[in-house]
Each structure stands twice: as structure tokens, then as C-alpha cells.
N, C-alpha and C. Protein backbone atom coordinates (compact mmCIF):
# COMPACT_ATOMS: atom_id res chain seq x y z
N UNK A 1 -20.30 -0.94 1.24
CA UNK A 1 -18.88 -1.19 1.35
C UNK A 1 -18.15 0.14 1.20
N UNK A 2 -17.22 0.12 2.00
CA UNK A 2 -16.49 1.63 2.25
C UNK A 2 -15.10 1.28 1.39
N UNK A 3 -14.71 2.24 0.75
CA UNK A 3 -13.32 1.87 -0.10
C UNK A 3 -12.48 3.16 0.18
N UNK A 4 -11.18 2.90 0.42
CA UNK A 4 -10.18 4.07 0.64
C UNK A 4 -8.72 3.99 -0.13
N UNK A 5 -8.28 4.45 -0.76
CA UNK A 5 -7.74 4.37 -2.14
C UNK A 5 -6.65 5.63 -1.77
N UNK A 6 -5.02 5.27 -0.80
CA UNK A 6 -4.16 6.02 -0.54
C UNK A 6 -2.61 5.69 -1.20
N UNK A 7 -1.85 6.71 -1.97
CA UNK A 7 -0.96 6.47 -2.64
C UNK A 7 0.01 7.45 -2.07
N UNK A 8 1.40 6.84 -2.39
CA UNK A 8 2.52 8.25 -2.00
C UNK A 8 3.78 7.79 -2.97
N UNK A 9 4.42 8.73 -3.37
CA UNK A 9 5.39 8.64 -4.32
C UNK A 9 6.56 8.49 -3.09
N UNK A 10 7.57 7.98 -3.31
CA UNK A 10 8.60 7.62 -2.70
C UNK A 10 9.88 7.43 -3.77
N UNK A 11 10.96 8.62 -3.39
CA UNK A 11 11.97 8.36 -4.32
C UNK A 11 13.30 7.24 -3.94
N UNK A 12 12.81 5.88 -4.10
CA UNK A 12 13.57 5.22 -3.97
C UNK A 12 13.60 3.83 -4.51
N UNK A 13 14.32 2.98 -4.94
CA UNK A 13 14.14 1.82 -5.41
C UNK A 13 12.79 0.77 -4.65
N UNK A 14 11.69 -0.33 -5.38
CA UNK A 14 10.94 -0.90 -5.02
C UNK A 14 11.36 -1.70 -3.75
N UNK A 15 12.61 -2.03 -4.35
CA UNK A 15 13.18 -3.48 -3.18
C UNK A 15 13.51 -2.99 -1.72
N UNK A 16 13.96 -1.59 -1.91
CA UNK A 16 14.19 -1.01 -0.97
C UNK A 16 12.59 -0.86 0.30
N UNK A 17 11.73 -0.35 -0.50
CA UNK A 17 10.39 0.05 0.61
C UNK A 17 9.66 -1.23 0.45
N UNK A 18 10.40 -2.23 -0.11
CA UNK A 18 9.54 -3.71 0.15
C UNK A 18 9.84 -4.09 1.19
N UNK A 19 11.20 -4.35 1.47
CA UNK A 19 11.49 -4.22 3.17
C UNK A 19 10.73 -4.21 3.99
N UNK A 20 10.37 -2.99 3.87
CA UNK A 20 9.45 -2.54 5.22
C UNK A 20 8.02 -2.71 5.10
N UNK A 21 7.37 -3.11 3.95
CA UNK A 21 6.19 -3.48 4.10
C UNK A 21 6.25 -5.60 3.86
N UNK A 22 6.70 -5.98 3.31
CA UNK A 22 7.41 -7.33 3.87
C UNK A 22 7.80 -8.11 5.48
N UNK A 23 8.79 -7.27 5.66
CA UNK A 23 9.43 -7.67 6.82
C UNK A 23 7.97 -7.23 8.03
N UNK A 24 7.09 -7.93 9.19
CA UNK A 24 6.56 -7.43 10.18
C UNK A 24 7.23 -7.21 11.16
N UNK A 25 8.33 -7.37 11.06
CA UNK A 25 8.93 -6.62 12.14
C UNK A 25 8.80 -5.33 11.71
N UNK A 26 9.07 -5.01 10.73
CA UNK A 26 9.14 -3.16 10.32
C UNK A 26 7.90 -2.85 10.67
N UNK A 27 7.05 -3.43 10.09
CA UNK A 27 5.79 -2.92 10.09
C UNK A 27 5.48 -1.55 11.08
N UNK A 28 5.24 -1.72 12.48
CA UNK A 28 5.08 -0.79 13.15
C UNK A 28 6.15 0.34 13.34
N UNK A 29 6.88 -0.06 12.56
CA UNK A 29 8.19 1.69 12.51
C UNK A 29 7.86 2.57 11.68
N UNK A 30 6.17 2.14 10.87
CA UNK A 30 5.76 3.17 9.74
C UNK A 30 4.42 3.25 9.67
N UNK A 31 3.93 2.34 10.42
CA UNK A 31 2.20 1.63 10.23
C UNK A 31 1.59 2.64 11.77
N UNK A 32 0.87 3.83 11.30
CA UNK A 32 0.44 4.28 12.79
C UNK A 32 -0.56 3.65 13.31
N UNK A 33 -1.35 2.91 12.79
CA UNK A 33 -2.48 2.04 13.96
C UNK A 33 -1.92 1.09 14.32
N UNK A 34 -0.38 0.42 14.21
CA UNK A 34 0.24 -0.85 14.65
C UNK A 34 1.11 -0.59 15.68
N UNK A 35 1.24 -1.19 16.94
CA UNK A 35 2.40 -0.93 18.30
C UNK A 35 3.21 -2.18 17.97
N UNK A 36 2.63 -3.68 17.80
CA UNK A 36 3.53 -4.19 17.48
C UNK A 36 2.83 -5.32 16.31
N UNK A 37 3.35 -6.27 15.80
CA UNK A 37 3.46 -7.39 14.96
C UNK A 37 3.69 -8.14 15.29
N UNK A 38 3.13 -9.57 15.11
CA UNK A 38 4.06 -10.66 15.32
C UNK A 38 2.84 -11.70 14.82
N UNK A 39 3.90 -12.68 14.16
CA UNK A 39 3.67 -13.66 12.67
C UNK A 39 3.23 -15.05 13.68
N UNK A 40 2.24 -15.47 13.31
CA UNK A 40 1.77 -16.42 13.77
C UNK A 40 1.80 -18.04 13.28
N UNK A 41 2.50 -17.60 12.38
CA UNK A 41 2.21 -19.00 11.02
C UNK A 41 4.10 -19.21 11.48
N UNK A 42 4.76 -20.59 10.83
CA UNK A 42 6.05 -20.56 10.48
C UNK A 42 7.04 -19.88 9.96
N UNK A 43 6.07 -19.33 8.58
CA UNK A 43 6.61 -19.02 7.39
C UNK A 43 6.49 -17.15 7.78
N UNK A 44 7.52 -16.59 7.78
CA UNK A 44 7.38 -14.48 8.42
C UNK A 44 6.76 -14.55 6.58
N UNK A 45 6.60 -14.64 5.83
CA UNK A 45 6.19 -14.05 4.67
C UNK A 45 5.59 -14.67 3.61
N UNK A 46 4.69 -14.27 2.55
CA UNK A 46 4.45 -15.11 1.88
C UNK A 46 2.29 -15.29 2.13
N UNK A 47 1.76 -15.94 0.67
CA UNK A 47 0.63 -16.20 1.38
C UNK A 47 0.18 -17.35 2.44
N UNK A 48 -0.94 -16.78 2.90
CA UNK A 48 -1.17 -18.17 3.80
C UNK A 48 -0.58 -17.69 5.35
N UNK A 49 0.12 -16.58 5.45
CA UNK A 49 0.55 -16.10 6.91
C UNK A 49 -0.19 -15.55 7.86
N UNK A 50 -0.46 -15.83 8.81
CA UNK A 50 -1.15 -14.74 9.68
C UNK A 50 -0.41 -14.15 10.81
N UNK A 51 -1.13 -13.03 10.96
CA UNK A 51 -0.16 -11.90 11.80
C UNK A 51 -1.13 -11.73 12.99
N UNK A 52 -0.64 -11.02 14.23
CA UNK A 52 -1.50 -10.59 15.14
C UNK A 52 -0.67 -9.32 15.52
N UNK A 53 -1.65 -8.12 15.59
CA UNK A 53 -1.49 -6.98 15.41
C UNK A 53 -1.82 -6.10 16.44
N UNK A 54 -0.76 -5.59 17.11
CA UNK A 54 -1.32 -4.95 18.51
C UNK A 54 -1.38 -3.71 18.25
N UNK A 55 -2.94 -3.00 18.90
CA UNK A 55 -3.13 -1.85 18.40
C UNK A 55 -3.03 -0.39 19.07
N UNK A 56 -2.27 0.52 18.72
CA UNK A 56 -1.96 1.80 19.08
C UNK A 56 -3.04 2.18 19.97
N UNK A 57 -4.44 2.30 19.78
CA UNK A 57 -5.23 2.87 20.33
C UNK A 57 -5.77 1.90 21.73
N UNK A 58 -5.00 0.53 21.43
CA UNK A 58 -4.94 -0.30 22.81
C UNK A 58 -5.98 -1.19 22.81
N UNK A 59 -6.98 -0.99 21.35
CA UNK A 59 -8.08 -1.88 21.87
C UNK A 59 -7.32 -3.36 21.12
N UNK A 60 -8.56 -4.19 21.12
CA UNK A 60 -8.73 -5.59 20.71
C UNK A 60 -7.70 -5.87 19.77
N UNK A 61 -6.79 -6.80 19.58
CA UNK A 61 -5.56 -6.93 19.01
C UNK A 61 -6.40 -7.79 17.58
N UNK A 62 -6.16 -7.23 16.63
CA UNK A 62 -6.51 -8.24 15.20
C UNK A 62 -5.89 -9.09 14.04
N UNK A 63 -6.07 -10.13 13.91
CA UNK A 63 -5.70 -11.16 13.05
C UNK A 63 -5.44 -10.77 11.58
N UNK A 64 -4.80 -10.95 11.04
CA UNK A 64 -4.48 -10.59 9.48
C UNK A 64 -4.10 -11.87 9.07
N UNK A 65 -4.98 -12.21 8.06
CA UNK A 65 -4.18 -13.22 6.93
C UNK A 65 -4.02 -12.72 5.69
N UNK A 66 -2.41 -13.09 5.56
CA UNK A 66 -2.08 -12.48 3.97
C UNK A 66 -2.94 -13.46 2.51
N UNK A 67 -3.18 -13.05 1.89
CA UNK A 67 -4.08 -13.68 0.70
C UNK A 67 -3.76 -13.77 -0.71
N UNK A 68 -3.11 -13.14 -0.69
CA UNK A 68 -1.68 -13.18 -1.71
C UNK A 68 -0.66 -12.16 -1.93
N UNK A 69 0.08 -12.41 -2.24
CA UNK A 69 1.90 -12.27 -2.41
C UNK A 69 2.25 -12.39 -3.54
N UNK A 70 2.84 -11.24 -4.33
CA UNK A 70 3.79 -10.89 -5.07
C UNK A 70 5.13 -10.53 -4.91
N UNK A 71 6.18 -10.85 -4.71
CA UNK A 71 7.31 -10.66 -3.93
C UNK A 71 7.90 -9.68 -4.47
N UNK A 72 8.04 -8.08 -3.80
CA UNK A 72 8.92 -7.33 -4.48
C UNK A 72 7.61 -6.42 -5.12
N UNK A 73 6.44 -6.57 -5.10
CA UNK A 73 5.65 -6.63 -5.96
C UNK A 73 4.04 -5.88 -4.85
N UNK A 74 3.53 -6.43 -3.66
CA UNK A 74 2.91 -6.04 -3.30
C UNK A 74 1.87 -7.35 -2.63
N UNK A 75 1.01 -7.12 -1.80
CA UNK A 75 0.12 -8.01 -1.22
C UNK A 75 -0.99 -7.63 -1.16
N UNK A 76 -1.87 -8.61 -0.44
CA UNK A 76 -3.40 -8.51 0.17
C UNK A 76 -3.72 -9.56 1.40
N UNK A 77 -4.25 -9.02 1.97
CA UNK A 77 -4.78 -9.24 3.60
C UNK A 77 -6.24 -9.16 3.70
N UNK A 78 -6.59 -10.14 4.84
CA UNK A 78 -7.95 -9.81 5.37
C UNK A 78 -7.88 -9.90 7.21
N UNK A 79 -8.80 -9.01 7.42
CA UNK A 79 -8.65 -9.41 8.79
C UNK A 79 -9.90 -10.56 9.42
N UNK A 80 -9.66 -11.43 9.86
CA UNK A 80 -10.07 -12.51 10.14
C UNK A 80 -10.78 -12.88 11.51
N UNK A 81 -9.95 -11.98 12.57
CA UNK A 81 -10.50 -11.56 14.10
C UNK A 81 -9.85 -10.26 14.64
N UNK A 82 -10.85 -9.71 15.30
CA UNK A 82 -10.75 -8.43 15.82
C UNK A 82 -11.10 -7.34 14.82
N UNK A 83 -10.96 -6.35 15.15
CA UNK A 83 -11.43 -4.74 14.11
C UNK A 83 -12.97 -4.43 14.27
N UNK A 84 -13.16 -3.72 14.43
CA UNK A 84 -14.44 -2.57 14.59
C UNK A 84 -15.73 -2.80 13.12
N UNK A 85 -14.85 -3.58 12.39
CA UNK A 85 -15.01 -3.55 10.67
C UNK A 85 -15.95 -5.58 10.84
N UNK A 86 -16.89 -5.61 9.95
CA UNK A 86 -17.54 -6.69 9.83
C UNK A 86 -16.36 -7.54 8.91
N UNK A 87 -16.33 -6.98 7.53
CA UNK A 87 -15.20 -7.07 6.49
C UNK A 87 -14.32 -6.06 6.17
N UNK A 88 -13.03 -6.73 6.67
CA UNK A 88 -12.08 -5.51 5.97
C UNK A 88 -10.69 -6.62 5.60
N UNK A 89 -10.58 -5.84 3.99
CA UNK A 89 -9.31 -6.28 3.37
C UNK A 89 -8.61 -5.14 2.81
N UNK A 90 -7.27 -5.40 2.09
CA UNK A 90 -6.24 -4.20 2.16
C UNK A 90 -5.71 -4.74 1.31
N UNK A 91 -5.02 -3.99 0.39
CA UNK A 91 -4.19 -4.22 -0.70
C UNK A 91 -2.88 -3.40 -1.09
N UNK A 92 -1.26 -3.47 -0.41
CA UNK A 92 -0.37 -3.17 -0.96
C UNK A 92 -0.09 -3.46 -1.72
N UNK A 93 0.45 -2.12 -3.15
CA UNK A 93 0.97 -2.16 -4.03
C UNK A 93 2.70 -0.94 -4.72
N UNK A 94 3.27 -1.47 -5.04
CA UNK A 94 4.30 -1.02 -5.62
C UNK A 94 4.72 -0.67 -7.13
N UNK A 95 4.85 0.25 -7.70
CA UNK A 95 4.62 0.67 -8.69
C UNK A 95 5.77 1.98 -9.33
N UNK A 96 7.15 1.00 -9.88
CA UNK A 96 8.06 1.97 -10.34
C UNK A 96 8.05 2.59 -11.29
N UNK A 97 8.58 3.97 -11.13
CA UNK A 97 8.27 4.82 -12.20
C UNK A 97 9.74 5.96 -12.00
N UNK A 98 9.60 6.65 -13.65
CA UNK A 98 10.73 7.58 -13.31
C UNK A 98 11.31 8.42 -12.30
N UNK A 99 10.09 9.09 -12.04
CA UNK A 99 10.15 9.60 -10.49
C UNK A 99 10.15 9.00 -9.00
N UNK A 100 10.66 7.82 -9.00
CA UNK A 100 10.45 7.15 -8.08
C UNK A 100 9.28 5.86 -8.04
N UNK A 101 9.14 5.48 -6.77
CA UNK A 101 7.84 4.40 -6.66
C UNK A 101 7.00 4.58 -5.85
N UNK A 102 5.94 4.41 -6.48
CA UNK A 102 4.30 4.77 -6.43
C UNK A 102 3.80 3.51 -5.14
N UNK A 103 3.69 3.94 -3.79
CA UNK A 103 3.15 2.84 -2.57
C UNK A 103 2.22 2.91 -3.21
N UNK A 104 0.67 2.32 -3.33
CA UNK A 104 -0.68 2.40 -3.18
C UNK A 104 -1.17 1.36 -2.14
N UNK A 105 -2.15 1.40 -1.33
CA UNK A 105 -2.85 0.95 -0.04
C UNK A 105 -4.35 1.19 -0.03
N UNK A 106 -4.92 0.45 -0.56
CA UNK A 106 -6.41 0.46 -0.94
C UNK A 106 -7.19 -0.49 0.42
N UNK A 107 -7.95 -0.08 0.53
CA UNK A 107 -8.84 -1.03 1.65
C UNK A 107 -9.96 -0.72 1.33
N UNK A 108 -10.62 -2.16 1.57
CA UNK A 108 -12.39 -1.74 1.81
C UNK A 108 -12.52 -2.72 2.74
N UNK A 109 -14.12 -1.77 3.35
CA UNK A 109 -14.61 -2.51 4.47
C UNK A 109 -16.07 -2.32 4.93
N UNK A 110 -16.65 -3.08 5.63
CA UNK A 110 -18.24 -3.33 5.70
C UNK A 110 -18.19 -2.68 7.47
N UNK A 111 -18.76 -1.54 7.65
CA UNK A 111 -18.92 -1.52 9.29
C UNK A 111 -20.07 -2.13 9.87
N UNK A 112 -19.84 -2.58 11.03
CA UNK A 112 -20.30 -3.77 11.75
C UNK A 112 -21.82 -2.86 12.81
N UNK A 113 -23.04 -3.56 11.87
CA UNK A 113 -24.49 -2.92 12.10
C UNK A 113 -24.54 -1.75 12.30
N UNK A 114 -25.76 -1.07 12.50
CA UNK A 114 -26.64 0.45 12.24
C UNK A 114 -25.20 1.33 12.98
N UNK A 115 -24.93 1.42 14.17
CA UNK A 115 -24.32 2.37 14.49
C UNK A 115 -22.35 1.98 14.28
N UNK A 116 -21.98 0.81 14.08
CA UNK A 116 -21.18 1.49 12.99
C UNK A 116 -20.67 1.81 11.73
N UNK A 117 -22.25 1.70 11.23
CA UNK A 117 -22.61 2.22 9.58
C UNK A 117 -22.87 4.21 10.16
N UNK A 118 -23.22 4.42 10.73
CA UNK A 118 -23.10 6.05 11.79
C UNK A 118 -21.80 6.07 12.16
N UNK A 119 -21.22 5.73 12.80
CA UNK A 119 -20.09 5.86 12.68
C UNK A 119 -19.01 6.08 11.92
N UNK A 120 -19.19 5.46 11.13
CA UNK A 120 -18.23 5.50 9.70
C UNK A 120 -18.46 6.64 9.43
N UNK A 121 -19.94 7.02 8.87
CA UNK A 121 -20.36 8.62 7.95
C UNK A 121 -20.11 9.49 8.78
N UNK A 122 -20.24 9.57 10.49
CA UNK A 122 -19.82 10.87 10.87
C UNK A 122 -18.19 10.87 11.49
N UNK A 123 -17.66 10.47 10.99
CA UNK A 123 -16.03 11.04 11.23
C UNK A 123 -15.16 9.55 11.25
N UNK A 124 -15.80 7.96 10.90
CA UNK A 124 -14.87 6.79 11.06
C UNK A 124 -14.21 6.52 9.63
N UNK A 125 -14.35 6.75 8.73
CA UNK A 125 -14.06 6.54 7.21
C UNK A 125 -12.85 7.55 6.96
N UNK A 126 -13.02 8.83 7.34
CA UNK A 126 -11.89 9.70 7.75
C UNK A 126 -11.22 9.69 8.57
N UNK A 127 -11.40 9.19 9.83
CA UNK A 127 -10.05 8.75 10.43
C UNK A 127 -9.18 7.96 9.81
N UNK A 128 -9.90 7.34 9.44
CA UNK A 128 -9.16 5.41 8.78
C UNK A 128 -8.30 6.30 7.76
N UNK A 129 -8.57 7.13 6.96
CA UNK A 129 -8.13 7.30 5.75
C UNK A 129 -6.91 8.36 6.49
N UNK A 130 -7.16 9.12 7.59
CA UNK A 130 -5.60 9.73 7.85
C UNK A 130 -4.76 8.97 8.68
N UNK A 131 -5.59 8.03 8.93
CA UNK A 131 -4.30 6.81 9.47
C UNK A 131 -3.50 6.10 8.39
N UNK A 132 -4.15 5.55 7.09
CA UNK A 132 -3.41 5.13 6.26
C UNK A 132 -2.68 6.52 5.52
N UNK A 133 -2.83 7.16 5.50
CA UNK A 133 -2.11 8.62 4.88
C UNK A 133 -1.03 9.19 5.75
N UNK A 134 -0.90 9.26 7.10
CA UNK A 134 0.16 9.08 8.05
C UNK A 134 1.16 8.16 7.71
N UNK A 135 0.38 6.45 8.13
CA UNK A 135 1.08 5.67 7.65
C UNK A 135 2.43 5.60 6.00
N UNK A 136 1.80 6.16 5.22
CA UNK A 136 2.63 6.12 4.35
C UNK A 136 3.35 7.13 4.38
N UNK A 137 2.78 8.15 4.97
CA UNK A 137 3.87 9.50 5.17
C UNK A 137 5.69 8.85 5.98
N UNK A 138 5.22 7.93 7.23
CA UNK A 138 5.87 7.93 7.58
C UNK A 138 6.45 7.10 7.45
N UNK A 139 5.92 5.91 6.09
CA UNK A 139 7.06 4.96 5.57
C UNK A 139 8.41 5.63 4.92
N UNK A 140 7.58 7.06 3.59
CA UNK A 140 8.40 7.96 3.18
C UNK A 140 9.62 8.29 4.27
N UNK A 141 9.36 8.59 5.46
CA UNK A 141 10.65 8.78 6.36
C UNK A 141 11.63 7.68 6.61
N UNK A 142 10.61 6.66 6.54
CA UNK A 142 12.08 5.81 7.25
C UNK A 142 12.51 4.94 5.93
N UNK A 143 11.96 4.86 5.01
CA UNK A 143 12.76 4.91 3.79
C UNK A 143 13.74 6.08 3.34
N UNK A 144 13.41 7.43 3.09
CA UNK A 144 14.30 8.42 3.40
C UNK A 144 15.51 8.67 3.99
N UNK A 145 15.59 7.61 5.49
CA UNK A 145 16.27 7.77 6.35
C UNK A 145 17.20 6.83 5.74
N UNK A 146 17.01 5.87 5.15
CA UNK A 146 18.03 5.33 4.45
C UNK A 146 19.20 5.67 3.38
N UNK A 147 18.28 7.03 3.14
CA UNK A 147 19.06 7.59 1.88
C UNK A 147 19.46 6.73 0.60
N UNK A 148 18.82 5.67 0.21
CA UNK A 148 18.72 4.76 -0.76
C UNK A 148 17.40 5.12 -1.94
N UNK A 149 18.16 6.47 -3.31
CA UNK A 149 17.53 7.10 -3.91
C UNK A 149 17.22 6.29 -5.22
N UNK A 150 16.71 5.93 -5.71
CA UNK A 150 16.98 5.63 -7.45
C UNK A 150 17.79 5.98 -8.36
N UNK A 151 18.85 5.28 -8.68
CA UNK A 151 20.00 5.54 -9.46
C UNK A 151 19.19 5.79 -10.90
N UNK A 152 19.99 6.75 -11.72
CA UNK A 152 19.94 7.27 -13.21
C UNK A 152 19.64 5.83 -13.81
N UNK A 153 20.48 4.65 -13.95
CA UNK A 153 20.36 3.76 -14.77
C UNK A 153 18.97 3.00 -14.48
N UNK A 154 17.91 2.99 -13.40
CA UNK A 154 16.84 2.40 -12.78
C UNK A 154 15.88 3.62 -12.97
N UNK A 155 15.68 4.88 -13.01
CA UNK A 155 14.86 5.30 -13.70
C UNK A 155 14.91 5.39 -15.15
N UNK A 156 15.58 4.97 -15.77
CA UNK A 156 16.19 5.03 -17.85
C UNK A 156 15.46 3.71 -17.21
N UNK A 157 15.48 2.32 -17.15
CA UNK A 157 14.76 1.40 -17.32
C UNK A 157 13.34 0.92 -16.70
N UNK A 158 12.84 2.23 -16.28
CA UNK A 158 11.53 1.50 -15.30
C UNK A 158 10.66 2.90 -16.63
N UNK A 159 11.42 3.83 -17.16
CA UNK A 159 10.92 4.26 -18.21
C UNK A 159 10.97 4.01 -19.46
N UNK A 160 11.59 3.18 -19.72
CA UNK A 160 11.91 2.52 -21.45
C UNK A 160 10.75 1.38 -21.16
N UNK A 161 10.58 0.62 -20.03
CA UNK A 161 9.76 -0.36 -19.86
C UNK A 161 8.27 0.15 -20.28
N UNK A 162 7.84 1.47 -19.51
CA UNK A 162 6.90 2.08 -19.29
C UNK A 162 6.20 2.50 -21.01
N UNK A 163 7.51 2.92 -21.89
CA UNK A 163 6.70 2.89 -23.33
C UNK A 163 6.81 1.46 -24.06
């Protein structure tokens, strides 16, 4: 099992960059392996949703079901059909702190028989990992672009909490 463990500080309130990892419509305005989104279930959020995910690089479009939901708080997904990956699940998390809030985006995943267990070790485990490292780079922007920073009184309480 392959595990990839990517974090980025972001100076801005939680609720704010929940947005965009919440909402699938955002999704692909920050997600670089995603062109588009779209929610397959009733419900756009929440567990129990599935998504179908069209992919940048054009291949095979893949299924995501969310697996649980913390609102404000962070999720987990599996992909269910499509991906290169035998098993792969993902875990957003949110994590306020004085300096802002801590994204984290953990995935693991099983590559699918001998050659893409080769694959992975010679250059697929590192791609994956500067795609999710992009990805959050460029959530940082379009959160940024909002200019919605953490007020004085929200870092004094996400640090009084913290001791």
C-alpha cells in the first residue's frame, strides 16, 4: 500500500477553504487532476455521495464515494470505478491554528498488478504526490484571491483552544 501524506498552511479562516473543498463545483478551480465534477447522488454533499470526475489527462472518468463527512471539518472518499489504482482512498482535513489553517490530503493506494506496482516505484507515486501538492498550492490561490485572512479575534481563540 502506497501512502502520500500532503499539507499546506493557508492563512485564512476554515469555513472559508471549506467552500472549495465541499462545494464540487469548486473542486476543479483548485484540484489539478480534475476538468470537471459532477454529483451523482441527490444530496451535492455529505456522506453517502458520489461524484464522477472528469480527468485532466483525458483518460477514464472515476467514481468517488464520499465515506464520511465532518462539516466544516474535513472528509474521506474512495474511488469505486475508474483510476489506474486497484484501491485508492483520500482523506481531507482542516486544522486551525494561529497561523492560519493547516489543509492536510492523505491518500493511499494499492497499484493494480506487477507493472503497475513498476510503475508506481519508477516515477507513479511521485507524480501523484506533485499533483496533490499543486493541487493545494493552487487551492492557496484561489482562497487568497478572496482575500478572506483570519481576523486577530479567531487566531486568540483557535490558540487559547489549542492550550
Amino acid at each position: 500500500m502506497t501512502l502520500i501524506d500532503q499539507r499546506i498552511l493557508i492563512d485564512a479562516p476554515p469555513q472559508v477553504i471549506w467552500e472549495f473543498l465541499a462545494d464540487p463545483a469548486k473542486v476543479p478551480q483548485w484540484h489539478a487532476g480534475y476538468r470537471i465534477v459532477s454529483v451523482l447522488t441527490t444530496r451535492q454533499t455529505g456522506a453517502g455521495i458520489r461524484r464522477r470526475c472528469a480527468l485532466v489527462s483525458g483518460g477514464k472518468d472515476i467514481i468517488e464515494e464520499i465515506t464520511a463527512w465532518v462539516d466544516g471539518v474535513g472528509y474521506e472518499y474512495h474511488v469505486t470505478e475508474g483510476g489506474a489504482q486497484r484501491h485508492m482512498q483520500g482523506r481531507f482535513r482542516l486544522q486551525p491554528s494561529p497561523e492560519g489553517t493547516s489543509v492536510q490530503w492523505t491518500l493511499s493506494y494499492q497499484p493494480k498488478g506487477l507493472f503497475g506496482a513498476i510503475k508506481n516505484q519508477l516515477g507513479g507515486r511521485r507524480q501523484q504526490a506533485e499533483m496533490m501538492a499543486n493541487s493545494l498550492r493552487q487551492l492557496r490561490r484561489r482562497v487568497d484571491e478572496l482575500g478572506q485572512r483570519m481576523q486577530a479575534e479567531e487566531r486568540n481563540k483557535v490558540a487559547i483552544r489549542g492550550r
